[in-house]
Protein backbone atom coordinates (compact mmCIF):
# COMPACT_ATOMS: atom_id res chain seq x y z
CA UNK A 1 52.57 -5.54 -75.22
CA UNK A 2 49.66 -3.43 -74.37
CA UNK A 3 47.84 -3.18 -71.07
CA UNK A 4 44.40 -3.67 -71.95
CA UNK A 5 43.12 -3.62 -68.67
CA UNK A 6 41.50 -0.51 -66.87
CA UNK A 7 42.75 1.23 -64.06
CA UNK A 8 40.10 1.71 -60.95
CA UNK A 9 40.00 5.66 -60.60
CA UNK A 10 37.82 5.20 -57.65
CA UNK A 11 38.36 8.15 -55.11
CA UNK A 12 40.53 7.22 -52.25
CA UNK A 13 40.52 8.54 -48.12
CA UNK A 14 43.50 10.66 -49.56
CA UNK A 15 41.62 12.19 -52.33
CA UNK A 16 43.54 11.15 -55.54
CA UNK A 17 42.46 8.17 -57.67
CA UNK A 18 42.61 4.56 -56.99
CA UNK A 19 45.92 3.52 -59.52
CA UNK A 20 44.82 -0.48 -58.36
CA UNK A 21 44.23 -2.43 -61.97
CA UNK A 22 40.27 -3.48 -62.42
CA UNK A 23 39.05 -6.81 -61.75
CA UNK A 24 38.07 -8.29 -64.88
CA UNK A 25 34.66 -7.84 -66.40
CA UNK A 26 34.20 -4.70 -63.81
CA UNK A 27 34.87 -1.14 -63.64
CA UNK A 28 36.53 -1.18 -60.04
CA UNK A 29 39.32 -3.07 -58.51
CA UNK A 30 38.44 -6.11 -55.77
CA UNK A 31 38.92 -2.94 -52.97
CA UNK A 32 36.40 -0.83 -54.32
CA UNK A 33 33.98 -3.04 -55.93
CA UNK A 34 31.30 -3.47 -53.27
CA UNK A 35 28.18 -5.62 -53.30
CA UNK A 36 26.28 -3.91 -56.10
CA UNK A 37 29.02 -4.94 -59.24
CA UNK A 38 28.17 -7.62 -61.53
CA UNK A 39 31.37 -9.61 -60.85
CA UNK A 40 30.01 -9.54 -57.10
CA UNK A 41 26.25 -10.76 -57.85
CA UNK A 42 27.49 -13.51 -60.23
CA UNK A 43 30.22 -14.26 -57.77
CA UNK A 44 27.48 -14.75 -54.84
CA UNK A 45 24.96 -16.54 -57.10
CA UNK A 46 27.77 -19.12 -58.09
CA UNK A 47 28.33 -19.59 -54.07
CA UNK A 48 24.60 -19.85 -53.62
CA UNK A 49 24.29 -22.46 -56.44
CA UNK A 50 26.93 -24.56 -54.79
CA UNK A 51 26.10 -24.69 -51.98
CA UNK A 52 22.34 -25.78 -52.70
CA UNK A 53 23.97 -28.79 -54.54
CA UNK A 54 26.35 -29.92 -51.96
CA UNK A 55 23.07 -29.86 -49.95
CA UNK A 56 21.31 -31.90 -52.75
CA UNK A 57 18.88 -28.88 -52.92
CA UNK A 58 19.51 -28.12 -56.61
């Protein structure tokens, strides 16, 4: 069976590539994702929305 997902390749404190698999639906793994990723900004809206309804503010 085939790996289809992508290895991170983000540069690491050592130098070499990151050899971490990618989250899915992003480019990076979960350690070198950051804040600006899509998975992170749907991942913070989702919170957001949640926690408006549990506040009955949505």
């Amino acid at each position: 069976m085939a790996r289809t997902q992508s290895r991170c390749g983000a540069p690491t404190t050592k130098g070499t590539r990151c050899r971490r698999l990618a989250m899915v639906d992003a480019s990076r793994c979960d350690l070198h994702r950051g804040d600006w990723s899509s998975y992170t900004v749907q991942r913070r809206k989702d919170a957001e929305r949640e926690a408006k309804a549990r506040w009955g503010r949505g």
